[in-house]
N, C-alpha and C. Protein backbone atom coordinates (compact mmCIF):
# COMPACT_ATOMS: atom_id res chain seq x y z
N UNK A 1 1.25 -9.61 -1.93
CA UNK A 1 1.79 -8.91 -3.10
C UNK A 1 0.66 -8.16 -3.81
N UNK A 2 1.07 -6.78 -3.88
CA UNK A 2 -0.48 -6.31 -4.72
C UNK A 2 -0.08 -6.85 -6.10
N UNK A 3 -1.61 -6.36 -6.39
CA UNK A 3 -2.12 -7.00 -8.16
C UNK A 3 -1.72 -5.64 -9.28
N UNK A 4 -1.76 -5.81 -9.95
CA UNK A 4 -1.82 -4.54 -10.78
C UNK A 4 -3.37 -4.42 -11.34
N UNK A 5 -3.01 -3.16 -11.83
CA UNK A 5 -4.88 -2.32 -11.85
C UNK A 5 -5.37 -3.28 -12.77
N UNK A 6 -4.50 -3.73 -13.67
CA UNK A 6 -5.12 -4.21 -14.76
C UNK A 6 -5.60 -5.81 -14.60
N UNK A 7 -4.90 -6.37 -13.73
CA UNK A 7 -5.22 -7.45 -13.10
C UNK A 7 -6.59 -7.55 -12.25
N UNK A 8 -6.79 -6.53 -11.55
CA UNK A 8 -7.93 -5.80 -10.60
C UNK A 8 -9.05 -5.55 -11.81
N UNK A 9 -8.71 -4.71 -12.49
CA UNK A 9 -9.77 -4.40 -13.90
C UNK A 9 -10.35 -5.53 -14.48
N UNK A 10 -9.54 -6.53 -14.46
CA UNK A 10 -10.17 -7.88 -15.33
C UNK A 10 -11.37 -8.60 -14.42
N UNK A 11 -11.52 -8.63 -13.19
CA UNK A 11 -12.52 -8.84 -12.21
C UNK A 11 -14.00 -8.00 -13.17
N UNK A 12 -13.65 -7.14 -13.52
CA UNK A 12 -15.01 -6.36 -13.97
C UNK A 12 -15.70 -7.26 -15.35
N UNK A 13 -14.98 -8.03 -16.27
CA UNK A 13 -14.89 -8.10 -17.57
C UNK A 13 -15.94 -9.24 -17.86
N UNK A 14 -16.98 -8.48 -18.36
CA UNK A 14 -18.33 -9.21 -18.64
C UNK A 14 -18.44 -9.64 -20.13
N UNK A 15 -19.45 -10.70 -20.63
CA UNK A 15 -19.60 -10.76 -21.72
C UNK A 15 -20.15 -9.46 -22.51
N UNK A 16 -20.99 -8.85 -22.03
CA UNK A 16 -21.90 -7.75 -22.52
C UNK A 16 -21.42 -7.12 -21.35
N UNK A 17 -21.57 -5.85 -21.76
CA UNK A 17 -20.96 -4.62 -20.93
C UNK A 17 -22.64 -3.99 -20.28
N UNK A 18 -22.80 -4.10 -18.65
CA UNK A 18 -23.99 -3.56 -18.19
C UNK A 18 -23.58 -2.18 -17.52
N UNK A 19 -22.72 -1.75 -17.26
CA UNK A 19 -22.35 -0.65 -16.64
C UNK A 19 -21.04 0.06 -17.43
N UNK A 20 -20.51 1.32 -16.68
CA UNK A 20 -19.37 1.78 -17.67
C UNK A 20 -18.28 1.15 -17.25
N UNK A 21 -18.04 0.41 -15.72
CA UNK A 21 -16.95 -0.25 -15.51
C UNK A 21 -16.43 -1.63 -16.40
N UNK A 22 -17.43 -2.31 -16.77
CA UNK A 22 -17.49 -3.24 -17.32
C UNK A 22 -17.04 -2.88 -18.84
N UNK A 23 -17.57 -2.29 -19.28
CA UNK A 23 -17.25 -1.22 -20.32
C UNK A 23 -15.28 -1.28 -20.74
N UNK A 24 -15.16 -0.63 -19.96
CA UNK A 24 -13.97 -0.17 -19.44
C UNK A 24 -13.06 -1.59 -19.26
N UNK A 25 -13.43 -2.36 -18.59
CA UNK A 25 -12.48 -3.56 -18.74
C UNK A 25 -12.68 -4.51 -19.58
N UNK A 26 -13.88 -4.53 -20.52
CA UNK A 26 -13.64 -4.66 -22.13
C UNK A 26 -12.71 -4.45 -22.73
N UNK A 27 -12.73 -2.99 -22.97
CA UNK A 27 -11.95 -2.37 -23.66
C UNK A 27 -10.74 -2.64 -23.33
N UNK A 28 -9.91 -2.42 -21.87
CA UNK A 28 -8.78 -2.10 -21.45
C UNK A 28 -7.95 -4.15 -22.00
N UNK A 29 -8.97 -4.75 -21.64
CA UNK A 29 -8.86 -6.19 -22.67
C UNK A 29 -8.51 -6.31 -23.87
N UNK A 30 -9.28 -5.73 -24.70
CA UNK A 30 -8.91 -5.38 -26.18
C UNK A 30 -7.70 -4.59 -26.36
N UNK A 31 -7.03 -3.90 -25.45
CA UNK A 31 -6.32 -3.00 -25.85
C UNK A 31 -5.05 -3.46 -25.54
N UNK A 32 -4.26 -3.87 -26.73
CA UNK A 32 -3.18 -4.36 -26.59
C UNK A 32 -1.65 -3.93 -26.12
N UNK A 33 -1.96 -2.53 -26.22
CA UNK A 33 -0.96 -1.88 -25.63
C UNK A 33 -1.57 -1.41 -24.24
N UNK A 34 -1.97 -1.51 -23.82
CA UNK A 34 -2.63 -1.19 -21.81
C UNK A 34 -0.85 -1.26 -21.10
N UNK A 35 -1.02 -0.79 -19.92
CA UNK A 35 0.44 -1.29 -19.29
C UNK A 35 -0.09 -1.98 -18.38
N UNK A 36 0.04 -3.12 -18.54
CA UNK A 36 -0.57 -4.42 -17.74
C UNK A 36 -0.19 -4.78 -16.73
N UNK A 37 0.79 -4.34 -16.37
CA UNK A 37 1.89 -4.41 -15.23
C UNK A 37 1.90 -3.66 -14.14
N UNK A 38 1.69 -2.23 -14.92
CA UNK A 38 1.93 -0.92 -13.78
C UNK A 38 0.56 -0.86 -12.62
N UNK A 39 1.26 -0.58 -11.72
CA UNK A 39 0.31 -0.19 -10.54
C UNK A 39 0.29 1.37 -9.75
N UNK A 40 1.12 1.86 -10.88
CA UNK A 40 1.11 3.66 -10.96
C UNK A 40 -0.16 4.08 -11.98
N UNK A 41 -0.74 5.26 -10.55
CA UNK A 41 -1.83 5.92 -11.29
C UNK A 41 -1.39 6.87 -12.18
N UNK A 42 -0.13 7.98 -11.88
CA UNK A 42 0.31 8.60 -13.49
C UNK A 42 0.47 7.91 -14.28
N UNK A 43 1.10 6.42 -14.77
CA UNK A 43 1.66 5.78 -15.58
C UNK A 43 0.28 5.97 -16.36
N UNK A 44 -0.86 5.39 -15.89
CA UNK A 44 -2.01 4.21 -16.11
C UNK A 44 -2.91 5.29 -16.83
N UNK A 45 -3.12 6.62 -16.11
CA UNK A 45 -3.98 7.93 -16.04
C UNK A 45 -3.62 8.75 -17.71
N UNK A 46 -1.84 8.56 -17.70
CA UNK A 46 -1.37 9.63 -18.87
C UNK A 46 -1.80 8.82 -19.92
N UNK A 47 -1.89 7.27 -20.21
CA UNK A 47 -1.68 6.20 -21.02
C UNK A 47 -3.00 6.83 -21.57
N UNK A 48 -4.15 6.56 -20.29
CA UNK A 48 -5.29 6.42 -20.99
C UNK A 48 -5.85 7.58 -21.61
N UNK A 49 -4.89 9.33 -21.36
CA UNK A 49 -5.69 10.39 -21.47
C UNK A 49 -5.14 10.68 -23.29
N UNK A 50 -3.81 9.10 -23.74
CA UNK A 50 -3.23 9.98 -24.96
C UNK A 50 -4.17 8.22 -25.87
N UNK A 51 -4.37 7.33 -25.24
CA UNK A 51 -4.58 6.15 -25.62
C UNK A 51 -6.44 5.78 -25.71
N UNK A 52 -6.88 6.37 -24.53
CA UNK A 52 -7.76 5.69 -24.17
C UNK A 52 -9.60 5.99 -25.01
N UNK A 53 -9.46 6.26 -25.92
CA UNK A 53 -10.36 6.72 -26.99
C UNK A 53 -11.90 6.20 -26.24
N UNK A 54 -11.67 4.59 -26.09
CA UNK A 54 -12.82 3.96 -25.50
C UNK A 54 -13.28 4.34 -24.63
N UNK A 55 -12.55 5.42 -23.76
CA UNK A 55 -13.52 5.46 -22.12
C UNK A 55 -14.40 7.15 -22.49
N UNK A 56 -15.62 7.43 -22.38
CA UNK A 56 -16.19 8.34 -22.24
C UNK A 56 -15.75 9.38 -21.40
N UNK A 57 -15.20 9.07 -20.28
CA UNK A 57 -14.57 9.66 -19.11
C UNK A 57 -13.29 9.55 -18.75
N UNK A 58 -13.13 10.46 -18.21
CA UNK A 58 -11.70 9.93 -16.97
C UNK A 58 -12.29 9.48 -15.85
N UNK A 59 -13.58 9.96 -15.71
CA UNK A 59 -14.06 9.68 -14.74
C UNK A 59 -14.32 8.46 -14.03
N UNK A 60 -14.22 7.79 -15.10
CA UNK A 60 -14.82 5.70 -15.04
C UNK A 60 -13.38 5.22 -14.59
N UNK A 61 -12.06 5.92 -14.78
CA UNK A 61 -10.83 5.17 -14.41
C UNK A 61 -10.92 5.78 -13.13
N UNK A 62 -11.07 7.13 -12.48
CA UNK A 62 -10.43 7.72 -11.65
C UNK A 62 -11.86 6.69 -10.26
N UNK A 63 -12.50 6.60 -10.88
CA UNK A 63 -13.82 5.59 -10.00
C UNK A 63 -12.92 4.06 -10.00
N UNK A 64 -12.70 3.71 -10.88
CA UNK A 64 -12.00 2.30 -11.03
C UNK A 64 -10.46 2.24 -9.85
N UNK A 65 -9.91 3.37 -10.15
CA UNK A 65 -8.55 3.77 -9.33
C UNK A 65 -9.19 3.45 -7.89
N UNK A 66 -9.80 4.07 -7.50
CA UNK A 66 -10.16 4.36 -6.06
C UNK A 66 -10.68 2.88 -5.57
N UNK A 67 -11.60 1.92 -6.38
CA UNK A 67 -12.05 0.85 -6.09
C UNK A 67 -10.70 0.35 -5.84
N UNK A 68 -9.32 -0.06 -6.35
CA UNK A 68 -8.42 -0.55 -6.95
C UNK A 68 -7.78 0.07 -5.44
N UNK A 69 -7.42 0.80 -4.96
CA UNK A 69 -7.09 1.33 -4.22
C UNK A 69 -7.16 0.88 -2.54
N UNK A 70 -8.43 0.95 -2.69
CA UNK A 70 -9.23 0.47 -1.39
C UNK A 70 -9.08 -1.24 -0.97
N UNK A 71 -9.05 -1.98 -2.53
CA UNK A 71 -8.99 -3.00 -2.62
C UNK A 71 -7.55 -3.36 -1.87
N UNK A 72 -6.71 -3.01 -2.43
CA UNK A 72 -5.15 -3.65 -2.65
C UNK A 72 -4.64 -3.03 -1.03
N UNK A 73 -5.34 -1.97 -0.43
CA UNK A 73 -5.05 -1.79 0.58
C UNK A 73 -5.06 -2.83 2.50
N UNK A 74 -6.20 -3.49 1.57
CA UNK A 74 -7.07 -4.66 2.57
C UNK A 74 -5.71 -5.99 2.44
């Protein structure tokens, strides 16, 4: 059964943030409205481009996607 991203994202979630992924699943932690569920990249992508204040990038999700991707494929 795949995981959802956000399930996948929590693997990253450090005490102190050393990289931007880590970063990123901080935040996506803190963020109480995330869609925690979905394993759609529009769902996850639009959320974070009207929601996602915390990420510097799109770039750190669309890197996270692809890890997430590769993963759930195995």
């Amino acid at each position: 059964m795949r995981k959802s991203f956000y399930h996948f994202l929590m693997k990253y979630r450090q005490p102190s943030a050393k990289d931007d992924l880590t970063r990123f699943a901080n935040a996506a932690y803190d963020d109480h409205s995330f869609p925690k569920q979905s394993e759609k990249y529009d769902e996850i992508s639009s959320y974070l481009e009207l929601n996602g204040s915390y990420l510097e990038s799109m770039t750190i999700f669309d890197y996270a996607w692809d890890q997430y991707s590769i993963e759930e494929k195995g």
